[in-house]
Protein backbone atom coordinates (compact mmCIF):
# COMPACT_ATOMS: atom_id res chain seq x y z
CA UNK A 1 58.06 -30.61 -78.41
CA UNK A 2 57.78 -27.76 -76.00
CA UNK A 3 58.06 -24.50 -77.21
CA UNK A 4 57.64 -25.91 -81.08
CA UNK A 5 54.59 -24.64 -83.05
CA UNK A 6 53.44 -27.03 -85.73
CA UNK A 7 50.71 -26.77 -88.42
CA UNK A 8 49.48 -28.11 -91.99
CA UNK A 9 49.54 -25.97 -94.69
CA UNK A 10 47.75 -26.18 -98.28
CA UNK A 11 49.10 -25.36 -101.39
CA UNK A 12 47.30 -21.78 -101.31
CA UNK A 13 49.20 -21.06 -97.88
CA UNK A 14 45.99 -21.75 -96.34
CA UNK A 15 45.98 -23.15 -92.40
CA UNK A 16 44.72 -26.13 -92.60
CA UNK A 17 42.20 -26.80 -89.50
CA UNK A 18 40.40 -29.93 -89.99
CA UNK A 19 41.24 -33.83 -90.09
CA UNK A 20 42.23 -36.06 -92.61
CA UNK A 21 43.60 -33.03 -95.04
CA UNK A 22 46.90 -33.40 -96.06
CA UNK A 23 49.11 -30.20 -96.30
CA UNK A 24 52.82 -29.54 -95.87
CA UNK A 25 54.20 -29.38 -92.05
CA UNK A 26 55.07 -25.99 -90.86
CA UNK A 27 57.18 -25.53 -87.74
CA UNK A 28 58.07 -21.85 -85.91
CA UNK A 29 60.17 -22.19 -82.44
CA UNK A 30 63.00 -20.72 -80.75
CA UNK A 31 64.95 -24.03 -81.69
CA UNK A 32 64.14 -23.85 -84.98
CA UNK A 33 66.96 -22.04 -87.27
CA UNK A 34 66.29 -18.74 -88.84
CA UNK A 35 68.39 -18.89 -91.74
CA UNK A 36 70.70 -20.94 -93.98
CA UNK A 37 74.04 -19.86 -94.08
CA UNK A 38 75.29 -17.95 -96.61
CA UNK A 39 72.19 -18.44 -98.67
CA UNK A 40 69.36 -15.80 -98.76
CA UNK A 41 67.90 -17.60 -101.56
CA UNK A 42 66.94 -20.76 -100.00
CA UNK A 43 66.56 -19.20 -96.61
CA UNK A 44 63.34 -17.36 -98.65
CA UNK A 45 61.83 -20.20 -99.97
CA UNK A 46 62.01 -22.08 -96.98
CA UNK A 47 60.36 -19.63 -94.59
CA UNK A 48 56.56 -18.40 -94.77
CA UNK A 49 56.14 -15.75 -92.11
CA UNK A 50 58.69 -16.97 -89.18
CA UNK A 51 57.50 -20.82 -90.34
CA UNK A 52 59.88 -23.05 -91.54
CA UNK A 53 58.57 -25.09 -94.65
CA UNK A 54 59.70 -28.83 -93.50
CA UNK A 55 59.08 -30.56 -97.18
CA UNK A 56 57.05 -33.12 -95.29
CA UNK A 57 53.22 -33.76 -95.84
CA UNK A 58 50.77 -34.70 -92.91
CA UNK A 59 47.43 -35.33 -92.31
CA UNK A 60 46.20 -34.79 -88.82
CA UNK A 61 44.21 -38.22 -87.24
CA UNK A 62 42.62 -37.91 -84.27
CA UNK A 63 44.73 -35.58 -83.25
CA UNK A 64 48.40 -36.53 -83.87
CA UNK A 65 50.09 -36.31 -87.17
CA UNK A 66 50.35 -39.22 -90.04
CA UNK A 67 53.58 -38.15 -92.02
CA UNK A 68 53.15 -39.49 -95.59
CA UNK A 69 55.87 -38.17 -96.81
CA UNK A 70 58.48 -36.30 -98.47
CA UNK A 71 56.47 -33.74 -101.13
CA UNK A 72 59.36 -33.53 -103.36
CA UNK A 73 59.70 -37.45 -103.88
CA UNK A 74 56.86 -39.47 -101.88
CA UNK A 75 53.81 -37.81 -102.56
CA UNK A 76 52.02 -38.48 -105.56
CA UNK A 77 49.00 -36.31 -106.76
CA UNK A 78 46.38 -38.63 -108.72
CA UNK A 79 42.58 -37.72 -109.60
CA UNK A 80 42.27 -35.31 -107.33
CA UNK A 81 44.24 -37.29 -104.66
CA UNK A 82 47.46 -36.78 -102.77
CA UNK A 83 48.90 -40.65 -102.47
CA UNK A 84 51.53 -41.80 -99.90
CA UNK A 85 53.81 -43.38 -102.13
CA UNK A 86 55.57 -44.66 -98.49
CA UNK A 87 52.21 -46.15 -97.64
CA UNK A 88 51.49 -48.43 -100.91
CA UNK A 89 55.80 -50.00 -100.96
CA UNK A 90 54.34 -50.80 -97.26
CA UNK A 91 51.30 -52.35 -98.70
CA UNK A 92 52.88 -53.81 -101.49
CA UNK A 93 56.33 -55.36 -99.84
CA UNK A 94 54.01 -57.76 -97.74
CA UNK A 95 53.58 -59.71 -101.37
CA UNK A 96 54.96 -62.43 -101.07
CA UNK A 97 57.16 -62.26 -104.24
CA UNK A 98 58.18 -59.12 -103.93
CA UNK A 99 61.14 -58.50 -101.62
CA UNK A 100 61.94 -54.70 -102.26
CA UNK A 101 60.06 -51.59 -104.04
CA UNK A 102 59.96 -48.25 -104.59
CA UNK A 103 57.05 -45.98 -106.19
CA UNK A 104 56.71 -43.22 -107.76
CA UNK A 105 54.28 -41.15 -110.11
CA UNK A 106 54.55 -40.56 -113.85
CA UNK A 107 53.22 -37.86 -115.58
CA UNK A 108 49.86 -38.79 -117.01
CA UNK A 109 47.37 -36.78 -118.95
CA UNK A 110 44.00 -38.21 -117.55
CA UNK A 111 45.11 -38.58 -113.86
CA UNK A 112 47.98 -35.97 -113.49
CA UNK A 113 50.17 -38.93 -112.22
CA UNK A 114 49.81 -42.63 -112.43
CA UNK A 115 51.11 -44.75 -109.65
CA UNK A 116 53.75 -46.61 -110.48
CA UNK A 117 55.73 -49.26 -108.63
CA UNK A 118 59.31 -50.31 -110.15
CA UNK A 119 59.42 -54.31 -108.24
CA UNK A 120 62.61 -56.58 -107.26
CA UNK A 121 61.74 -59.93 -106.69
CA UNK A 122 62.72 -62.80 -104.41
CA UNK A 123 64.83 -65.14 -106.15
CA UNK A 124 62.85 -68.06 -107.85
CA UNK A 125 59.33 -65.63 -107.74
CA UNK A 126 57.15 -64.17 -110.49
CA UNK A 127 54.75 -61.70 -110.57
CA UNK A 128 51.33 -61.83 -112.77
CA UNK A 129 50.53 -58.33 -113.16
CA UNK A 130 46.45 -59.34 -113.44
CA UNK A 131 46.90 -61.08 -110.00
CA UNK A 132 48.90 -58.53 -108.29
CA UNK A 133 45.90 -56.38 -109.35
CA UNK A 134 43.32 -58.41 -107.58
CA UNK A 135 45.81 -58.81 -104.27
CA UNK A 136 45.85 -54.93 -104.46
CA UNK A 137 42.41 -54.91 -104.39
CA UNK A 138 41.69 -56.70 -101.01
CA UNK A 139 44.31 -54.33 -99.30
CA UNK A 140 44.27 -50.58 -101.00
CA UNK A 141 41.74 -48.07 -102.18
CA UNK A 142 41.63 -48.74 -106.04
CA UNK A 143 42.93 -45.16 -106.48
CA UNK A 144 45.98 -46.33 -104.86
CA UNK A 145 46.74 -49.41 -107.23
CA UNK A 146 49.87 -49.21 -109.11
CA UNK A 147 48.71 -48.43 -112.93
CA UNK A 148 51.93 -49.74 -113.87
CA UNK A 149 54.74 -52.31 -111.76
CA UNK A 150 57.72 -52.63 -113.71
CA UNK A 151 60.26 -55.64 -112.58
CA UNK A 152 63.88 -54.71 -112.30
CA UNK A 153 67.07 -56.17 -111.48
CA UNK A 154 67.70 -53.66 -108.23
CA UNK A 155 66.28 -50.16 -106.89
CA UNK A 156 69.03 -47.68 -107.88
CA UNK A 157 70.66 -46.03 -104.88
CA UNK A 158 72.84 -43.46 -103.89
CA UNK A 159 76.35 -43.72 -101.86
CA UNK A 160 74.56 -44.18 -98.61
CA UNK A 161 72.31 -46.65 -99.57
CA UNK A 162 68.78 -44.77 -100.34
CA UNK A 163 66.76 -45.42 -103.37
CA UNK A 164 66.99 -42.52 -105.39
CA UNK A 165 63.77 -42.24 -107.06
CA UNK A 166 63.75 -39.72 -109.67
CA UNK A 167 66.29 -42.44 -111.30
CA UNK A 168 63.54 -44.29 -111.75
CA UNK A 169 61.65 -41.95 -113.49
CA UNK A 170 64.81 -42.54 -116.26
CA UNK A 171 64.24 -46.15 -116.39
């Protein structure tokens, strides 16, 4: 947008100048607010310099940025990568048994988080976890396969309707 600076940021505050990095989106303008009202606390930890701290993670393509997702709930950081948990429910809700999903990553020892997808089916379907594995295969990067898909009953949501994923962390 005119008059809108944007750009990626690591998790050292470092600019981040080259492609296919991910890193947080900054954003500085005279449209952008300056302050939350009322609250000096949050108003510091959103704002690096004049920048506002959107939450979102990026990786700049060609050019134009790939949003991947929210840091706090869709990004998941496995061996050394930072996943697009938005990007593998894509992936995986073009199986054909599964009609909704939402994943997430669980604390894990050897891999800092495991990807895990929690599954609801289409009435009448099943889901071999072995040949979900192999389907996986043919259409992710292997570090992107779910470690773990769990089969539930329904995705809890909030009042308006969103998943609300760290309730699936509970389950």
């Amino acid at each position: 947008l005119p008059g809108v600076a944007v750009k990626l940021v690591d998790e050292l505050n470092n600019t981040i100048n080259t492609e296919d990095l991910p890193g947080e989106i900054y954003i500085k303008g005279v449209n952008v607010f300056s302050e939350y009202w009322q609250n000096p606390l949050a108003t510091a930890e959103s704002f690096v310099d004049g920048w506002f701290r959107t939450g979102d993670i990026a990786v700049r393509e060609r050019g134009y940025y790939r949003i991947m997702g929210r840091s706090s709930v869709d990004i998941i950081k496995s061996g050394g990568y930072k996943l697009s948990a938005l990007e593998i429910e894509g992936t995986l809700l073009n199986h054909p048994a599964i009609a909704e999903c939402a994943v997430i990553g669980i604390a894990d020892p050897l891999w800092g988080e495991a990807v895990t997808a929690f599954v609801v089916l289409h009435p009448g379907s099943s889901l071999d976890l072995e040949a979900t594995v192999l389907w996986c295969k043919s259409r992710m990067s292997s570090y992107k396969i779910p470690r773990q898909i769990r089969v539930v009953e329904a995705l809890p949501r909030n009042a308006m309707g969103k998943v609300t994923k760290p309730a699936l962390r509970e389950l």
